[in-house]
C-alpha atoms as a PDB file:
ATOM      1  CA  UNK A   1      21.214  -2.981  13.562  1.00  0.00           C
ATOM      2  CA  UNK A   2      19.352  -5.366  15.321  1.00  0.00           C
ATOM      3  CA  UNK A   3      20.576  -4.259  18.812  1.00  0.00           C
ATOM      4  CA  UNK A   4      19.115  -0.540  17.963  1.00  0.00           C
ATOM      5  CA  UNK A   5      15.140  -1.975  17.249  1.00  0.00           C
ATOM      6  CA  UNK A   6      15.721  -4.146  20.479  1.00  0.00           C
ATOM      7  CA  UNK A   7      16.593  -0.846  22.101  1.00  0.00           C
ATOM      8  CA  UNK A   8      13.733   1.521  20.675  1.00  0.00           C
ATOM      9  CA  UNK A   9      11.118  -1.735  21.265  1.00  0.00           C
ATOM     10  CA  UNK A  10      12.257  -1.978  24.851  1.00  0.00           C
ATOM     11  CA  UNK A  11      12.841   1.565  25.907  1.00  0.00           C
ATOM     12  CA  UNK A  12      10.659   2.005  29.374  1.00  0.00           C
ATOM     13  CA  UNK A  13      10.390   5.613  28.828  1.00  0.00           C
ATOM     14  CA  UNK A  14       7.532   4.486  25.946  1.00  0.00           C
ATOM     15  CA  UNK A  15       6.625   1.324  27.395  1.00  0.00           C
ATOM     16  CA  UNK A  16       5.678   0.584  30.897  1.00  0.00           C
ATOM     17  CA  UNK A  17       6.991  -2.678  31.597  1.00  0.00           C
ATOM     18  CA  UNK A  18       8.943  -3.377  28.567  1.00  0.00           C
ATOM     19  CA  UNK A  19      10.145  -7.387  29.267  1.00  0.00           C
ATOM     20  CA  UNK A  20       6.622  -8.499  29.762  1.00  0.00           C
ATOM     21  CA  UNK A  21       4.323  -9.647  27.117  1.00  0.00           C
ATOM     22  CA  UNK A  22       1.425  -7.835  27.291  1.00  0.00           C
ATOM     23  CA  UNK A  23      -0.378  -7.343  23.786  1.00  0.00           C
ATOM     24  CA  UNK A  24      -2.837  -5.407  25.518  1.00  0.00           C
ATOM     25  CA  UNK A  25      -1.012  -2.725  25.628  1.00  0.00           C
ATOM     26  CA  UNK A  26      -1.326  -1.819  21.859  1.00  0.00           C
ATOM     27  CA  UNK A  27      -5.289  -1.285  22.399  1.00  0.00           C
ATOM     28  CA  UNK A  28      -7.511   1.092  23.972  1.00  0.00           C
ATOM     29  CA  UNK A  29      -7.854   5.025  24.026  1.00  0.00           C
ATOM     30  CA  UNK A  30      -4.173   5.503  25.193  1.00  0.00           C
ATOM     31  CA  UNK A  31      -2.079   2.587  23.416  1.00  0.00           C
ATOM     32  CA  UNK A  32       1.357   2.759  23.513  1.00  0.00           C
ATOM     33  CA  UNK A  33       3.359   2.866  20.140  1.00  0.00           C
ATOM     34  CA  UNK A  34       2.696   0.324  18.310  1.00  0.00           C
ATOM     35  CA  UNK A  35       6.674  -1.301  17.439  1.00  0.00           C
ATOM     36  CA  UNK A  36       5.733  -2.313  13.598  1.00  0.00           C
ATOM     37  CA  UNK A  37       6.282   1.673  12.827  1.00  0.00           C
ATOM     38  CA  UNK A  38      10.201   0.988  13.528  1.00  0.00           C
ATOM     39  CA  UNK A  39      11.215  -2.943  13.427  1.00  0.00           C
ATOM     40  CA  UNK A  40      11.244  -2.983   9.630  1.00  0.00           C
ATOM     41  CA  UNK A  41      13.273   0.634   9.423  1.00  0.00           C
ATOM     42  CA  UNK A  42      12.566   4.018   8.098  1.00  0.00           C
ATOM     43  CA  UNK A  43      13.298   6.262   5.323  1.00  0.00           C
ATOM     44  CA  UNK A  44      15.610   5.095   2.704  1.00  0.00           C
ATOM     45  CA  UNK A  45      16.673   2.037   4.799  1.00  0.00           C
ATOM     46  CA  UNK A  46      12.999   0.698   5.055  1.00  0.00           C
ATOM     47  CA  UNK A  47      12.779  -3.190   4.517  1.00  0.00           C
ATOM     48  CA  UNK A  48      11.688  -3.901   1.026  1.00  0.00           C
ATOM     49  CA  UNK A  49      10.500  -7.024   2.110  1.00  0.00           C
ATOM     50  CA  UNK A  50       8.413  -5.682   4.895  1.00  0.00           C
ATOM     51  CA  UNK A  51       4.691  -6.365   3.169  1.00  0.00           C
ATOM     52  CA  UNK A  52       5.745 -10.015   1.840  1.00  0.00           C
ATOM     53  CA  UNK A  53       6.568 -10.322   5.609  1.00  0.00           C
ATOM     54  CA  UNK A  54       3.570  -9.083   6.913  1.00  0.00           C
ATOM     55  CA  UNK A  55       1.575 -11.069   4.393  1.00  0.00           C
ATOM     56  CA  UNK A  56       3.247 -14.180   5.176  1.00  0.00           C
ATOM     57  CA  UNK A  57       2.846 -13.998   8.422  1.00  0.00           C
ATOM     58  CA  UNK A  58      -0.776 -13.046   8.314  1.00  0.00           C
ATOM     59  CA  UNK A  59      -1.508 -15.895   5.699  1.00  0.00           C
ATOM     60  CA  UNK A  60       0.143 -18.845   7.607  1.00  0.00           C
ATOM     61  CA  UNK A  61      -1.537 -17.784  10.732  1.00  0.00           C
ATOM     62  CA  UNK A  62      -4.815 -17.439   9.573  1.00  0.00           C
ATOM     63  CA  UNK A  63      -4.604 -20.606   7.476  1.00  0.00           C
ATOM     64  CA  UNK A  64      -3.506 -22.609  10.545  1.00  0.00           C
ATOM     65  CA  UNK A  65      -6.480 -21.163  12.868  1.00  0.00           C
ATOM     66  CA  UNK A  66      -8.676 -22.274  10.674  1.00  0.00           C
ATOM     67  CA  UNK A  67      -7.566 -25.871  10.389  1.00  0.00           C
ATOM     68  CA  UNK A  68      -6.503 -26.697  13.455  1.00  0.00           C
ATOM     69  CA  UNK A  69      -7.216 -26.628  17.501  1.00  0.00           C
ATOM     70  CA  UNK A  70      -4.665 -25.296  19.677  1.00  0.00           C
ATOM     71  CA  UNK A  71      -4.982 -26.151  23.178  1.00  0.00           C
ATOM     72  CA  UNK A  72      -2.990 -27.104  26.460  1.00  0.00           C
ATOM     73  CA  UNK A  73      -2.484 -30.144  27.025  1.00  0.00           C
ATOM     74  CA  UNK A  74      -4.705 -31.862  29.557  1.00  0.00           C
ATOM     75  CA  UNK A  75      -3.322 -31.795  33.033  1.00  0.00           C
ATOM     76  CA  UNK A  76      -0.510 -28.980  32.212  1.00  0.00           C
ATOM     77  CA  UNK A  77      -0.117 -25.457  34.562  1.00  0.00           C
ATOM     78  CA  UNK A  78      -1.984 -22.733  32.968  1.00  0.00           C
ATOM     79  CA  UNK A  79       0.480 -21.764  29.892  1.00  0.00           C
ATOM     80  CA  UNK A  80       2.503 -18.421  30.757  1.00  0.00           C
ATOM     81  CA  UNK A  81       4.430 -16.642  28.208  1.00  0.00           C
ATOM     82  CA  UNK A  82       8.304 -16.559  28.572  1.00  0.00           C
ATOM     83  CA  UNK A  83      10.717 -15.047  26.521  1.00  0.00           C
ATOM     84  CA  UNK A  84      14.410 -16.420  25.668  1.00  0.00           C
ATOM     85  CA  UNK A  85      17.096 -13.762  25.158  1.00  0.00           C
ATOM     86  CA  UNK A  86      19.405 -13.741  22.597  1.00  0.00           C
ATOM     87  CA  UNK A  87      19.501 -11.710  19.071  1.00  0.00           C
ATOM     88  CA  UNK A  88      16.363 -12.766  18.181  1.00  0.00           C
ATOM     89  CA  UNK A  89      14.426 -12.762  21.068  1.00  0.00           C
ATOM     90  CA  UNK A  90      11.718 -16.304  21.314  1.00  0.00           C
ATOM     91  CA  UNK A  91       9.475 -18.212  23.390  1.00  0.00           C
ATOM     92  CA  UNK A  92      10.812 -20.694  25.643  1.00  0.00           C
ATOM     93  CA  UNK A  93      10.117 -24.421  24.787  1.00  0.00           C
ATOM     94  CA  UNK A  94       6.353 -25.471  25.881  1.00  0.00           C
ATOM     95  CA  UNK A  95       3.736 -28.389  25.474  1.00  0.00           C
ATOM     96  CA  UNK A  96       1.206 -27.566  22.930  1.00  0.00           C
ATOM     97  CA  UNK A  97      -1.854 -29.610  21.897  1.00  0.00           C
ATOM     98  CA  UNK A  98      -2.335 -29.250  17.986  1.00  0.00           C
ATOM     99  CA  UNK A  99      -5.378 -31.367  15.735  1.00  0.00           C
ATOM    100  CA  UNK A 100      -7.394 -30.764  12.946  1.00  0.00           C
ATOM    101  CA  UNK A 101     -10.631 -29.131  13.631  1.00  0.00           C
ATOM    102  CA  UNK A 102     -12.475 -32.040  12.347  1.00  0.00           C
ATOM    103  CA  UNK A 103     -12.300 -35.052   9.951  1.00  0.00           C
ATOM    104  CA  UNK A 104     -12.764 -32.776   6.719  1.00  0.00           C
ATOM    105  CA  UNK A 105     -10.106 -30.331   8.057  1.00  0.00           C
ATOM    106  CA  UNK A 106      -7.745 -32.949   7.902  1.00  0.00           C
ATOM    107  CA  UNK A 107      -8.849 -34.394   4.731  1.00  0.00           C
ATOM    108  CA  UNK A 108      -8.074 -30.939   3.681  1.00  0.00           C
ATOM    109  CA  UNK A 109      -4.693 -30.109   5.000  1.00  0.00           C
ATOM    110  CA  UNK A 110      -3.388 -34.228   3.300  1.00  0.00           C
ATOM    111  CA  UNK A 111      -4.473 -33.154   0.018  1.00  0.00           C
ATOM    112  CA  UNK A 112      -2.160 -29.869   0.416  1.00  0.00           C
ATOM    113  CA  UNK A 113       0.796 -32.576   0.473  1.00  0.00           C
ATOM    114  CA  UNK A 114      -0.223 -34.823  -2.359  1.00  0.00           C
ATOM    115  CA  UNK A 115      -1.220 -32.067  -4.706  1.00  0.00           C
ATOM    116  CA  UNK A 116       1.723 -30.081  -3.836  1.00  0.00           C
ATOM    117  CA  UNK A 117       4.508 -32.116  -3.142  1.00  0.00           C
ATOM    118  CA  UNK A 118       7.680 -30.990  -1.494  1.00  0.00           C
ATOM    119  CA  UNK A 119      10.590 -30.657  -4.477  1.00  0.00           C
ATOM    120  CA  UNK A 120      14.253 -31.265  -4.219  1.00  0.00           C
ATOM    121  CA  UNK A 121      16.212 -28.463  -2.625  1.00  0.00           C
ATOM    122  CA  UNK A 122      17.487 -26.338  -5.371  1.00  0.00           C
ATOM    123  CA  UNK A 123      21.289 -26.227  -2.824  1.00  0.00           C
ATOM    124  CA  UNK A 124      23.289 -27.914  -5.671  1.00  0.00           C
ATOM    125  CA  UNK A 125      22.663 -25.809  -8.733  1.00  0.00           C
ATOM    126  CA  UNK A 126      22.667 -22.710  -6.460  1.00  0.00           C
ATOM    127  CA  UNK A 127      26.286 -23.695  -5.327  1.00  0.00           C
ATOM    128  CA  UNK A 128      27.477 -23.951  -8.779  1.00  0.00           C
ATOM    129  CA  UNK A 129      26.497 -20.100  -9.116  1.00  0.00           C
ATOM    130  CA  UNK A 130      28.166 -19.367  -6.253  1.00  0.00           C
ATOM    131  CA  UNK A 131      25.294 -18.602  -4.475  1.00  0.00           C
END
């Protein structure tokens, strides 16, 4: 299936330049389509997991913007955005600057690990299920 969404998300009859990463593209008074109409299916074969996706996603971005500085580091090339192939398309490896956005940020983000401490994988009991 996943060869078919690379297909209809690629397809340069709908999208000028298809292999480069322009966002842009999605804005404006002429945008092209925008690809989250098709990547999680349609009709009865829709992802049921397509709004805990999309929630996820959104979550766990916005909660690391507003934590933490992303930069380049100091002395690098302007960053430029390049694409690995493969089934699942992904960015090729890069230098990234990451810190909290300031002392209390970072208060905030250690008390996230104390409060809520990682458990033991569940891998055992689920193997006994046959899982």
């Amino acid at each position: 299936m996943s060869d078919r969404y690379r297909w209809f998300t690629h397809d340069p009859k709908i999208y000028r330049d298809p292999e480069a990463f322009r966002p842009e593209r999605f804005l404006g008074d002429n945008p092209e389509l925008d690809p989250h109409s098709i990547v999680f299916g349609y009709g009865r074969r829709i992802c049921p997991g397509q709004f805990l996706a999309d929630a996820t996603v959104f979550l766990s971005t916005a909660q690391s913007l507003a934590v933490l500085n992303f930069s380049q580091p100091e002395g690098e090339e302007d960053l430029q955005a390049e694409f690995l192939p493969g089934v699942i398309s992904h960015p090729a490896p890069y230098r990234l600057e990451i810190t909290p956005r300031s002392a209390a940020h970072e208060a905030l983000i250690r008390s996230v690990e104390v409060e809520h401490p990682w458990e033991e994988s569940h891998a055992k009991e689920l193997e006994k299920v046959g899982c």
